[in-house]
C-alpha atoms as a PDB file:
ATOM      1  CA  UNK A   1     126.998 124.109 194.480  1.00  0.00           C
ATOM      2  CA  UNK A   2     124.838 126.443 192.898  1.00  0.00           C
ATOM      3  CA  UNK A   3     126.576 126.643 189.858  1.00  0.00           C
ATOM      4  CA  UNK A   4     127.275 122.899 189.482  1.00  0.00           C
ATOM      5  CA  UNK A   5     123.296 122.231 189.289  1.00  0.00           C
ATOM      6  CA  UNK A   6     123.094 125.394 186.455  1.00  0.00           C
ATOM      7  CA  UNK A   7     125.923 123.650 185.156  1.00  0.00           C
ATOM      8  CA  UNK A   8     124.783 120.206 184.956  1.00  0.00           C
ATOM      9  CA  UNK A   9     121.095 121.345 183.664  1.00  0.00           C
ATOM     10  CA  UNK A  10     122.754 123.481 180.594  1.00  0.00           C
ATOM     11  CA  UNK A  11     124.692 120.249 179.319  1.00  0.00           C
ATOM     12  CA  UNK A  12     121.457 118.351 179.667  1.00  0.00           C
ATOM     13  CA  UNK A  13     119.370 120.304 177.946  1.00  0.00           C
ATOM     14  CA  UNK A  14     122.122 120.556 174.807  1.00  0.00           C
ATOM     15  CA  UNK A  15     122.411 116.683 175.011  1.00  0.00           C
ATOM     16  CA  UNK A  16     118.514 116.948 174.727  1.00  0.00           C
ATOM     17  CA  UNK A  17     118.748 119.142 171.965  1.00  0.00           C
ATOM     18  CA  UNK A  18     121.624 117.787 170.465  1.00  0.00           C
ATOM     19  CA  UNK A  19     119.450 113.865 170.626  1.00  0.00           C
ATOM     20  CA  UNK A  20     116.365 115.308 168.777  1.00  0.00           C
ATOM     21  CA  UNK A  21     118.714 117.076 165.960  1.00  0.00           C
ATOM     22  CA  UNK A  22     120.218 114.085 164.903  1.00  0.00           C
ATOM     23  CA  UNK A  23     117.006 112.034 164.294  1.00  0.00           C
ATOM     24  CA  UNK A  24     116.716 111.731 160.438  1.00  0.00           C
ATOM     25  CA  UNK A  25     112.923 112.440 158.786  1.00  0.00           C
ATOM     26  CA  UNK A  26     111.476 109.380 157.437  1.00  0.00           C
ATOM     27  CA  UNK A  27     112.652 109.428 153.565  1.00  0.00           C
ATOM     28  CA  UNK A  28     109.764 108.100 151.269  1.00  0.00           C
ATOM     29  CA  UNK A  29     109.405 105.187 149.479  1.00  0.00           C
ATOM     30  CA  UNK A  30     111.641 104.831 146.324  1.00  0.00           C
ATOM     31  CA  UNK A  31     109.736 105.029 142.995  1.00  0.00           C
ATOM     32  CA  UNK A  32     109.594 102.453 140.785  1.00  0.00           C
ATOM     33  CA  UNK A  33     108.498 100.954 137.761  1.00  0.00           C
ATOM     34  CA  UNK A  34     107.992 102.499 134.176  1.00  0.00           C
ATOM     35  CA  UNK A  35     105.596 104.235 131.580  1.00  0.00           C
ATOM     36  CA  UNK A  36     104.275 101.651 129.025  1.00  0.00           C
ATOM     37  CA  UNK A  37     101.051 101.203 126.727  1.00  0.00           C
ATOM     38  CA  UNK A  38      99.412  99.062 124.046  1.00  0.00           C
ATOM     39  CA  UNK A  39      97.423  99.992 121.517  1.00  0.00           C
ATOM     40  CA  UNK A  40      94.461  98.665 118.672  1.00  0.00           C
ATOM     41  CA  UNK A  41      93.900 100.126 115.337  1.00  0.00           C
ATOM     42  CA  UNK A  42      90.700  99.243 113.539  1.00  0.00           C
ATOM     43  CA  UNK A  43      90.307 102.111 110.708  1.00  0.00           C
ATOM     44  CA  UNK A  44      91.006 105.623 112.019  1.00  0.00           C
ATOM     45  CA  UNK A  45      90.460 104.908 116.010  1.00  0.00           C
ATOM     46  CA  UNK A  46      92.816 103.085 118.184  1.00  0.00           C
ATOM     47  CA  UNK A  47      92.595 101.735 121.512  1.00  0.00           C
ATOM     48  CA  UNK A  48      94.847 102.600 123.928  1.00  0.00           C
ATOM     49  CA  UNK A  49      95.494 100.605 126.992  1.00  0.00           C
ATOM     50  CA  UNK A  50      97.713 101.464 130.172  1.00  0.00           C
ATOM     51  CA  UNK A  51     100.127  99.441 130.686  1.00  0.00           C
ATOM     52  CA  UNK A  52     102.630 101.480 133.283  1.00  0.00           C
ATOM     53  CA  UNK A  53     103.810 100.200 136.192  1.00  0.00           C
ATOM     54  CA  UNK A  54     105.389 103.865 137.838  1.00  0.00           C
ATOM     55  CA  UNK A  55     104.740 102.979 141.576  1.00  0.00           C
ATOM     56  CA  UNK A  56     102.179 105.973 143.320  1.00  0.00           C
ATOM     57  CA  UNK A  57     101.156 107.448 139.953  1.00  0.00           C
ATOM     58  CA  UNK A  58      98.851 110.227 140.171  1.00  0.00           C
ATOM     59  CA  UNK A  59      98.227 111.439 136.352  1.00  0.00           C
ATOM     60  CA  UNK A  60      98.048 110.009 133.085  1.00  0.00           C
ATOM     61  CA  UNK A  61      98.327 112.694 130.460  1.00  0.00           C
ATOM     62  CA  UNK A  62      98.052 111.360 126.874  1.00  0.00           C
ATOM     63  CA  UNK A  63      98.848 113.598 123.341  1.00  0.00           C
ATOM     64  CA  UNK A  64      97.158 111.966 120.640  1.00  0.00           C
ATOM     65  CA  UNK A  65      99.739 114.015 118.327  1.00  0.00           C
ATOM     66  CA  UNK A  66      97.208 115.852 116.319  1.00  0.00           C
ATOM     67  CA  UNK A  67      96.287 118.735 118.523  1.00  0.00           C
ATOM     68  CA  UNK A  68      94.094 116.416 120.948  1.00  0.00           C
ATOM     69  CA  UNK A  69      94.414 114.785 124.686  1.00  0.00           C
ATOM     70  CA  UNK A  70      93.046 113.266 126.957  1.00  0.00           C
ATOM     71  CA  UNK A  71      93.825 112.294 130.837  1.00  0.00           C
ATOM     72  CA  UNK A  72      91.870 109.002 131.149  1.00  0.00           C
ATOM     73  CA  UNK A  73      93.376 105.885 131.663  1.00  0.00           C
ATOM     74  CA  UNK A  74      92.440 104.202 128.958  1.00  0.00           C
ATOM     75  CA  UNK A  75      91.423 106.713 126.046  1.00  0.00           C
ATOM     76  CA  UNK A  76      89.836 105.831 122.773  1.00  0.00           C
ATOM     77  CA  UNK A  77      90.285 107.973 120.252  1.00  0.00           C
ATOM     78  CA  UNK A  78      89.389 108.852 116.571  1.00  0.00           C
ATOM     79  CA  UNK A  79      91.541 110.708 113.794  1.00  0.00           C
ATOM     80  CA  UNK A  80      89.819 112.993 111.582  1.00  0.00           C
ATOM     81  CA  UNK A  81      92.252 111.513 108.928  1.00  0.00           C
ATOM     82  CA  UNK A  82      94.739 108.822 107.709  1.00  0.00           C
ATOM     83  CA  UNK A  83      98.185 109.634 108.427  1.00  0.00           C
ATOM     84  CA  UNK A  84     101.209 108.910 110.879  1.00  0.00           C
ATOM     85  CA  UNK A  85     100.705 109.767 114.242  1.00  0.00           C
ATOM     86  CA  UNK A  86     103.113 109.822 117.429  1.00  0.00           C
ATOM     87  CA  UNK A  87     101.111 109.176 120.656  1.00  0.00           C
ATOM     88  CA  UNK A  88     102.720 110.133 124.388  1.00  0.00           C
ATOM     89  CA  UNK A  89     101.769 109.109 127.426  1.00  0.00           C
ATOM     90  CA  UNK A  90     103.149 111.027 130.417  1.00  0.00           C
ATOM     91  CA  UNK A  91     102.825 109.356 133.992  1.00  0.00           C
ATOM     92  CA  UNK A  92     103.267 111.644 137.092  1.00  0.00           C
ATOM     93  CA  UNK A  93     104.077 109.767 140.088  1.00  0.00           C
ATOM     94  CA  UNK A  94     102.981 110.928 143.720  1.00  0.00           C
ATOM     95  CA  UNK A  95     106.238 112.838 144.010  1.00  0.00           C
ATOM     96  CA  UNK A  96     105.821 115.276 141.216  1.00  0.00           C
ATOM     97  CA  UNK A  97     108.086 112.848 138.842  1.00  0.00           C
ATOM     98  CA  UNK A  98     107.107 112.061 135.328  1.00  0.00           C
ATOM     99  CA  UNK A  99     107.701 109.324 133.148  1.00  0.00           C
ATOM    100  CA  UNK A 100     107.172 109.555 129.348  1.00  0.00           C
ATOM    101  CA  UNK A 101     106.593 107.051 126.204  1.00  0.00           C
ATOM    102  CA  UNK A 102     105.964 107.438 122.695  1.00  0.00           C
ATOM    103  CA  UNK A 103     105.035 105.639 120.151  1.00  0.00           C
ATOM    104  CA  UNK A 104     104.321 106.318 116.336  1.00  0.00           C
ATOM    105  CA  UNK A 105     101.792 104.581 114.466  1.00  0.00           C
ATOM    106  CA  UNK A 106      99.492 104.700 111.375  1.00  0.00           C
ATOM    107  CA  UNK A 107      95.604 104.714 111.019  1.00  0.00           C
ATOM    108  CA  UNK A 108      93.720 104.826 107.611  1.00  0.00           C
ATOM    109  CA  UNK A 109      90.205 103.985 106.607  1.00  0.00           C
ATOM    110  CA  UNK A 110      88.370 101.013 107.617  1.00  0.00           C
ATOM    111  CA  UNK A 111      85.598  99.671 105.590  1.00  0.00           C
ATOM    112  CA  UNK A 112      82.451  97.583 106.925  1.00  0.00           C
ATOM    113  CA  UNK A 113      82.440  96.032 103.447  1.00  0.00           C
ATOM    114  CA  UNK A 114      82.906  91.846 104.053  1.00  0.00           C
ATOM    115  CA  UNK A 115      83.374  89.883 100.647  1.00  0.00           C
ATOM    116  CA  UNK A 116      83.366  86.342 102.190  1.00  0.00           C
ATOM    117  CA  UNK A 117      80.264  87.035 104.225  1.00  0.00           C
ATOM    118  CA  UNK A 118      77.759  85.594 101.384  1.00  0.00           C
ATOM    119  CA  UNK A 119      75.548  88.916 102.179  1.00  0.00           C
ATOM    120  CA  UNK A 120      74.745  92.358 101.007  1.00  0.00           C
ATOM    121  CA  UNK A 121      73.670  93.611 104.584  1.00  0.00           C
ATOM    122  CA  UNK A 122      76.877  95.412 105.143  1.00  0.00           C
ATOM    123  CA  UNK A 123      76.302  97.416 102.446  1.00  0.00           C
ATOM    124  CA  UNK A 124      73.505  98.814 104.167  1.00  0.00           C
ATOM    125  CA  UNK A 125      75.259 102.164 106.471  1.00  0.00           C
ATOM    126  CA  UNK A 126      76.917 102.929 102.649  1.00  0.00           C
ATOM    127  CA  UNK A 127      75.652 105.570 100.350  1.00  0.00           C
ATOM    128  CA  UNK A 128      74.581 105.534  97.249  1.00  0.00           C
ATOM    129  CA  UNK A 129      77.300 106.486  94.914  1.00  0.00           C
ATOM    130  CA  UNK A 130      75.297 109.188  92.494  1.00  0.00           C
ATOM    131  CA  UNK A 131      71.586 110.095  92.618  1.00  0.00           C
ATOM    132  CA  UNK A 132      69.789 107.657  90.177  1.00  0.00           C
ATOM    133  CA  UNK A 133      67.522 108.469  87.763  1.00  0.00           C
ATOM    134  CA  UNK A 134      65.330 108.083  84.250  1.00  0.00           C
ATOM    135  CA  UNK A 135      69.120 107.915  82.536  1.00  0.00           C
ATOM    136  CA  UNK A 136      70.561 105.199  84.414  1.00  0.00           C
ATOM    137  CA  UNK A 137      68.639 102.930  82.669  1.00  0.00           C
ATOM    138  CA  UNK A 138      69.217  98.939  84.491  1.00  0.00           C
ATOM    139  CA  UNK A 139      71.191 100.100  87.134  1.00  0.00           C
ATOM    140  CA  UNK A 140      69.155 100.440  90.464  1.00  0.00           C
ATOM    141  CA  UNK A 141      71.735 100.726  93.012  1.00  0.00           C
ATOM    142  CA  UNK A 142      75.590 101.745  92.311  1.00  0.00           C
ATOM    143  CA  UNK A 143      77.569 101.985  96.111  1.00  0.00           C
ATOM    144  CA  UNK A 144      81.374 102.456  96.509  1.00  0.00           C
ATOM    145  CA  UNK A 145      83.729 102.261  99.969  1.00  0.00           C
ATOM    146  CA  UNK A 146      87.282 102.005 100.656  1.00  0.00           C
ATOM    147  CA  UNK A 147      90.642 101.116 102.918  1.00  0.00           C
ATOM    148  CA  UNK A 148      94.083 101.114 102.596  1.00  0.00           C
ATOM    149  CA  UNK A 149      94.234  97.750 100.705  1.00  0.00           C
ATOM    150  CA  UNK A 150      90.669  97.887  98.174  1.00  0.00           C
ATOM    151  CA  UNK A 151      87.961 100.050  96.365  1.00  0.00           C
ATOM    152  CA  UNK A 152      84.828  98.023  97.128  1.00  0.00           C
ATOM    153  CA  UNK A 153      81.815  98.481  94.794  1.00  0.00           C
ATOM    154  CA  UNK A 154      77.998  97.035  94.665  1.00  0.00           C
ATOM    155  CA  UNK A 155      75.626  96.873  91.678  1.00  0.00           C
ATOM    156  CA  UNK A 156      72.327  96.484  91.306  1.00  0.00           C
ATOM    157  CA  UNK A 157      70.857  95.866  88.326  1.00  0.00           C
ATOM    158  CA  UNK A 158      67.161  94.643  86.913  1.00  0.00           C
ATOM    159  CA  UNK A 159      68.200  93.239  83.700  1.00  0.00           C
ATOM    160  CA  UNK A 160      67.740  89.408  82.602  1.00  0.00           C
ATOM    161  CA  UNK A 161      70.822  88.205  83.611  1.00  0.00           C
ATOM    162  CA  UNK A 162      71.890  86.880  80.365  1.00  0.00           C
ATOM    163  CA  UNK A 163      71.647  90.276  78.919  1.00  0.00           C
ATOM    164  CA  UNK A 164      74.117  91.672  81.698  1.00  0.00           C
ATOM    165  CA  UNK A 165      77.633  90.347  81.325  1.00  0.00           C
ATOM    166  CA  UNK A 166      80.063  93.066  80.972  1.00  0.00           C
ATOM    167  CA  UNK A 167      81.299  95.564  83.265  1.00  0.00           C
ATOM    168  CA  UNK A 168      83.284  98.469  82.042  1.00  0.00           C
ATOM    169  CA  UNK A 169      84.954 101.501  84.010  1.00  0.00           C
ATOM    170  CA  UNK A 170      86.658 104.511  82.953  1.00  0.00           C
ATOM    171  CA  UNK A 171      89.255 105.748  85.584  1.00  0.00           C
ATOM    172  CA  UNK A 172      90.012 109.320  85.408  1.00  0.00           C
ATOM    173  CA  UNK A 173      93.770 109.524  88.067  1.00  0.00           C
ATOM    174  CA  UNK A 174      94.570 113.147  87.684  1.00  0.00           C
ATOM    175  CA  UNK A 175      92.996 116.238  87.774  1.00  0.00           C
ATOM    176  CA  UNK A 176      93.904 117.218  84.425  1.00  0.00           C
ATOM    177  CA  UNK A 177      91.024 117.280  82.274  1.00  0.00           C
ATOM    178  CA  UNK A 178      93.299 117.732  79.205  1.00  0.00           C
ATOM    179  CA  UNK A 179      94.795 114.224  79.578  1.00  0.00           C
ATOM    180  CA  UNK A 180      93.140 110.708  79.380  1.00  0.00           C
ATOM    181  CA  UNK A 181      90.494 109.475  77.220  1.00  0.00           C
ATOM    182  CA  UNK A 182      87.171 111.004  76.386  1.00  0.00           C
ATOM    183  CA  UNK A 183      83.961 109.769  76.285  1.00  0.00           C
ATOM    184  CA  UNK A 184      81.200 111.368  75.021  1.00  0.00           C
ATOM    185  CA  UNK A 185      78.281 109.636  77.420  1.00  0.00           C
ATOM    186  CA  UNK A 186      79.457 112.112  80.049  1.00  0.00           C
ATOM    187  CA  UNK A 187      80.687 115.411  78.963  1.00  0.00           C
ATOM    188  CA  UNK A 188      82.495 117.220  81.830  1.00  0.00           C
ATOM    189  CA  UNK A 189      83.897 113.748  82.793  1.00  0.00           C
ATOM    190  CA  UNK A 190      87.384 114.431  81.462  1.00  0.00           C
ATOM    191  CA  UNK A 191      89.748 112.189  80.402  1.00  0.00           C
ATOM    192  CA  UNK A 192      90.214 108.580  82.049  1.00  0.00           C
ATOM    193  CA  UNK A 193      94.046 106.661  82.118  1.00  0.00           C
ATOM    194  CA  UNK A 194      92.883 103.647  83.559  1.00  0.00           C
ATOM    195  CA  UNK A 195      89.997 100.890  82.179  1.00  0.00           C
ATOM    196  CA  UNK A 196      88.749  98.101  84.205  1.00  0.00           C
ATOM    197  CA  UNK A 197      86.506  95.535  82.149  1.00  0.00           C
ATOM    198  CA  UNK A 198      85.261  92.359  84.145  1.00  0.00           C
ATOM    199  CA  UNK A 199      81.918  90.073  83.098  1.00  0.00           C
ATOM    200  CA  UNK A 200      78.824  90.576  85.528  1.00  0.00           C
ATOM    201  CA  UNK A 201      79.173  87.143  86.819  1.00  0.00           C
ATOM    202  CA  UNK A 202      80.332  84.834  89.522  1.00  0.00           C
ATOM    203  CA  UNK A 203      83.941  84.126  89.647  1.00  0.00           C
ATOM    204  CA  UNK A 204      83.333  81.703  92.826  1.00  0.00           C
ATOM    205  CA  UNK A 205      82.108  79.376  90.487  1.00  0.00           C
ATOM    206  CA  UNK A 206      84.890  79.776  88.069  1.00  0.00           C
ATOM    207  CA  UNK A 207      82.659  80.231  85.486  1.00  0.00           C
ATOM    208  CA  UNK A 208      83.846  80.383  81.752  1.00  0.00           C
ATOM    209  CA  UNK A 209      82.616  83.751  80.876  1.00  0.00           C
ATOM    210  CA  UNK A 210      84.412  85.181  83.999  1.00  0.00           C
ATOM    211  CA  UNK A 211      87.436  87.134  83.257  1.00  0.00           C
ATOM    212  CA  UNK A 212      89.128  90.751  84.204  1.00  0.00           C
ATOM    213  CA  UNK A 213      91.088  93.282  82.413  1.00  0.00           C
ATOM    214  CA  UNK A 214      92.996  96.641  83.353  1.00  0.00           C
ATOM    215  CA  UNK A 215      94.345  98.771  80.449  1.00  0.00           C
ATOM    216  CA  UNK A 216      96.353 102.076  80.779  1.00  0.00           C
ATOM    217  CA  UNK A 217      95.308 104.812  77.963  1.00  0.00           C
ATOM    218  CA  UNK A 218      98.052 105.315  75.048  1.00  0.00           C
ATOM    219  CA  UNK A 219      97.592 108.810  74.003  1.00  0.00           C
ATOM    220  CA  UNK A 220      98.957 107.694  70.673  1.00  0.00           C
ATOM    221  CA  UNK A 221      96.069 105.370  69.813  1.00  0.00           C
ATOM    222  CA  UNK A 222      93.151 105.993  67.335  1.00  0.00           C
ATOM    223  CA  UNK A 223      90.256 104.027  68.116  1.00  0.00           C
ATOM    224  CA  UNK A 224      89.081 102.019  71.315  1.00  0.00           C
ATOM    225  CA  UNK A 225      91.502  98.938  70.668  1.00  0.00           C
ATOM    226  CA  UNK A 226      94.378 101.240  70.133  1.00  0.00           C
ATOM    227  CA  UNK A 227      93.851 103.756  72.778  1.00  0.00           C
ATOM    228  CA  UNK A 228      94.154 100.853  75.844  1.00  0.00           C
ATOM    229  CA  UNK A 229      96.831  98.584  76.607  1.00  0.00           C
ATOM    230  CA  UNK A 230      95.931  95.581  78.086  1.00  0.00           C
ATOM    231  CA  UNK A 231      97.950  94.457  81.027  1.00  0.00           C
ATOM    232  CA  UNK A 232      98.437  90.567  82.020  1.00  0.00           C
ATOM    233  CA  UNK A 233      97.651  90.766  85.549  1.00  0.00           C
ATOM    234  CA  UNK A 234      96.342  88.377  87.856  1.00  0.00           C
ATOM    235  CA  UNK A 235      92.990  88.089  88.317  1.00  0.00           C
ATOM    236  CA  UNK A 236      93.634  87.038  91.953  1.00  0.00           C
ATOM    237  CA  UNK A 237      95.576  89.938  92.778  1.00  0.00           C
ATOM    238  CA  UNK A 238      93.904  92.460  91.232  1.00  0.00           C
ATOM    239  CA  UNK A 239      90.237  91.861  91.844  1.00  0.00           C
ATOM    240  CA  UNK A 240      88.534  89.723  95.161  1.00  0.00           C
ATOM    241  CA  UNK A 241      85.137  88.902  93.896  1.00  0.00           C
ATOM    242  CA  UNK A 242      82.138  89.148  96.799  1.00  0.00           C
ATOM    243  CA  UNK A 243      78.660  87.581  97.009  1.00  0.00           C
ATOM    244  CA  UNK A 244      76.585  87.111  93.240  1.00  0.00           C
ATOM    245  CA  UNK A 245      72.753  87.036  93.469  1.00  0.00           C
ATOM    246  CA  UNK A 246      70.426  86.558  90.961  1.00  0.00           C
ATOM    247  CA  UNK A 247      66.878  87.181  92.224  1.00  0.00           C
ATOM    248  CA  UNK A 248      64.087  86.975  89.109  1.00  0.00           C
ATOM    249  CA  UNK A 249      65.460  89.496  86.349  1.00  0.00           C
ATOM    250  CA  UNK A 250      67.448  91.374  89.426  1.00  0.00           C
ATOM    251  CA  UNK A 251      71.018  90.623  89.787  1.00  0.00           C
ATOM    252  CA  UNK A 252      73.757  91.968  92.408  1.00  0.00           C
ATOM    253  CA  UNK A 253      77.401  91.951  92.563  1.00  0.00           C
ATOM    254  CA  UNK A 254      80.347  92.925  94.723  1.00  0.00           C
ATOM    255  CA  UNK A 255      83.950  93.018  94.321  1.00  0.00           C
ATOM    256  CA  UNK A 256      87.049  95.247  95.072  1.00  0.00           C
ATOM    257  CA  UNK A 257      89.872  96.081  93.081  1.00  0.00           C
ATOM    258  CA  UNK A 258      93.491  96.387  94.637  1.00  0.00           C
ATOM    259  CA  UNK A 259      94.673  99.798  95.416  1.00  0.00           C
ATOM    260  CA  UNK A 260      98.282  98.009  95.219  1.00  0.00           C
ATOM    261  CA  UNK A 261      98.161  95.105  92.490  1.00  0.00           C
ATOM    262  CA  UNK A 262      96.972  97.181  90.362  1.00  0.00           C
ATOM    263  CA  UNK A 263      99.930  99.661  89.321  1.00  0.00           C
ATOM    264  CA  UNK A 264      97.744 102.599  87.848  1.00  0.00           C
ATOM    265  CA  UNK A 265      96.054 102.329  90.996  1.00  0.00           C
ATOM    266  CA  UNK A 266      98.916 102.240  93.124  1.00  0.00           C
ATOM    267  CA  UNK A 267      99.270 105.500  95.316  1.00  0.00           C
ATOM    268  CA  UNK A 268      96.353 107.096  94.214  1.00  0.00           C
ATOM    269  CA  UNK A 269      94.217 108.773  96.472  1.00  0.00           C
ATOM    270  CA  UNK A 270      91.352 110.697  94.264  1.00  0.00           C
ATOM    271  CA  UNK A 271      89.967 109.187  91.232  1.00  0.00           C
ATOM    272  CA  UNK A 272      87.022 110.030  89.288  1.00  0.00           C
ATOM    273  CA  UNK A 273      84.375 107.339  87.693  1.00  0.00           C
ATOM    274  CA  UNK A 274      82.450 106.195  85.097  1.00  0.00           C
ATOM    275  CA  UNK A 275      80.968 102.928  84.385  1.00  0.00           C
ATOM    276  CA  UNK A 276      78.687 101.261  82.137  1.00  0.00           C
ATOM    277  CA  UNK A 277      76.996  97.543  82.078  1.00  0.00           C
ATOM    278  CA  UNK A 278      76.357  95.920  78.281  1.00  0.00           C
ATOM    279  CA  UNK A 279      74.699  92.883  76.863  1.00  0.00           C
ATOM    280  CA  UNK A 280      76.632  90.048  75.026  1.00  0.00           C
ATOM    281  CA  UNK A 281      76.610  91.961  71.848  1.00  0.00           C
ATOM    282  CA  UNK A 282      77.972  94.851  73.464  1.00  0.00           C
ATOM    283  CA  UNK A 283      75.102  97.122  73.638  1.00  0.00           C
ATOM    284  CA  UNK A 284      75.108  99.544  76.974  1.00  0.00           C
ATOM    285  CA  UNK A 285      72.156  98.920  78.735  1.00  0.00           C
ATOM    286  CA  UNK A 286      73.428 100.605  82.713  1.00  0.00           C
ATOM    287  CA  UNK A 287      74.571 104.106  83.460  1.00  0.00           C
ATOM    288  CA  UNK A 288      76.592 104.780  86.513  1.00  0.00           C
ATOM    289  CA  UNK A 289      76.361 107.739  86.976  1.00  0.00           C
ATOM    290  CA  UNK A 290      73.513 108.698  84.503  1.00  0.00           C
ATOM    291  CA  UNK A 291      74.390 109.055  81.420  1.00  0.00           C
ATOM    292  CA  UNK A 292      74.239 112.631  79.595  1.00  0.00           C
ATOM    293  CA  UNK A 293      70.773 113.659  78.023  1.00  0.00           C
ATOM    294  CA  UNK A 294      68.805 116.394  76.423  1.00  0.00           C
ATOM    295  CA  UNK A 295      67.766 116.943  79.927  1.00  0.00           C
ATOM    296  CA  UNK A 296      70.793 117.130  81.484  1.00  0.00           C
ATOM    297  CA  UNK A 297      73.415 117.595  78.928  1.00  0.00           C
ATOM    298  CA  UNK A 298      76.295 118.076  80.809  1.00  0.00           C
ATOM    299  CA  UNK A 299      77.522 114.758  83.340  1.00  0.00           C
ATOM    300  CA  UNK A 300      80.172 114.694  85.561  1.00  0.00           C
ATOM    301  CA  UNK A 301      82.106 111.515  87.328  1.00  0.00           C
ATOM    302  CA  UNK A 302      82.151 110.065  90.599  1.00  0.00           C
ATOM    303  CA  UNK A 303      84.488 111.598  92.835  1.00  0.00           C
ATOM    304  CA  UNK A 304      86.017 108.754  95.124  1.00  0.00           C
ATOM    305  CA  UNK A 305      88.250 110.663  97.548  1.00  0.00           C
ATOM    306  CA  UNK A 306      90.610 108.519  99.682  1.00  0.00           C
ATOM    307  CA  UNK A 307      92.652 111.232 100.967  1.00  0.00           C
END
């Protein structure tokens, strides 16, 4: 009898045992969902805003793909350059799973510069583009900015306005000081391959005098009218005219030429300046920068560098 209790306990305790072995642990809950973003470009900095829908995520880990990161949610960041970037975003769910996306883009330059805006104000965070002084004669106030589609200038000038009319710009567009044409107002300037010539007017009023011309040097020339050939671009495309005011004897301009319309111009990313405002009869009466004198014989350009 005895052995018929021990014997009946043993095989309920390995049913026991047996019961409690079988019982599954609770599996979690299947993940779900998927790593996405958006993203903003204005200039260099883009917006980037999470868009992933990985069930239980825990991280966010973002590579900006120029050396810096960032784990927020929704990062901002700025690039110390222009360029192609390829942005990741890894999302680690709550069980240690990630979930990756990438995306390239491409951020260049922005510009505060608004031609349409009928206003000088947003000229305002620019810098002057040289240090003016005794030698600069009408000009006042020479500024230049930039983005991927224009270079934006504004001019100052205390002149009457009939006695300011034409605009002329020597474009030095290599490094080689050897090439281009010379010009003796500005000694270490170097030699310029592209001219821009436009009248110191408004164009929104399509005013007679108004007109714009681009010429690329010919080395085998042999006086001004031989040395520049005179392309038959289009105004339009080549030039976007901004507000014209005339104040007393002070008038200001803005305007932009096309980095791409303009084929000289077209992947170019350091140039070097001069410029010059003349009467009707041709006589120089504005220096940008200064021009050379017994004081300061020796004038460079202005560097505009768009790397």
């Amino acid at each position: 009898m005895k052995q018929i209790k021990f014997v009946t306990s043993v095989l309920a305790l390995l049913l026991t045992v047996s019961f409690f072995s079988c019982t599954k642990d609770p599996q979690p809950e299947p993940i779900t969902g998927e790593a996405l973003f958006t993203y903003d470009i204005k200039g260099l900095t883009v917006t980037l805003t999470n868009k992933s829908t990985v069930s239980g995520t825990t991280t966010n880990a973002w590579d900006f793909g120029d050396g810096e990161s960032s784990t927020e949610k929704n990062p901002v960041h700025t690039y110390a350059r222009k360029g192609d970037y390829t942005i990741k975003l890894v999302v680690t769910d709550s069980q240690n799973g990630t979930h990756d996306i990438s995306t390239k883009i491409t951020v260049d330059k922005d510009s505060p510069v608004e031609l349409a805006d009928n206003s000088f104000d947003d000229w305002s965070s620019i810098a002057e583009g040289f240090t003016i002084g005794d030698d600069a004669g009408s000009i006042k106030s020479f500024k230049y900015d930039f983005d991927s589609d224009f270079i934006y200038f504004y001019i100052k000038q205390e002149k009457d306005v009939t006695e300011a009319s034409i605009f002329d710009m020597l474009i030095d567009l290599d490094p080689d000081q050897t090439t281009g044409y010379l010009y003796g107002l500005w000694t270490k300037f170097g030699g310029a391959e592209l001219l821009i010539e436009n009248s110191f007017s408004n164009n929104k009023d399509n005013e007679d005098i108004y007109w714009l011309d681009f010429a690329t040097y010919d080395p085998n020339g042999s006086d001004w009218d031989t040395y520049w050939v005179y392309d038959e671009g289009n105004t339009a495309d080549t030039q976007v005219d901004g507000t014209y005011k005339v104040t007393g004897n002070t008038v200001e301009i803005e305007f932009a030429l096309s980095r791409n319309n303009i084929p000289a111009l077209k992947g170019i990313e350091m140039i070097k300046i001069v410029a010059w405002t003349s009467n009707q009869d041709w006589d120089e009466i504005g220096w940008m920068p200064d021009k050379a004198s017994t004081d300061m014989p020796e004038r460079d350009g202005i560097v505009i560098d768009m790397r």
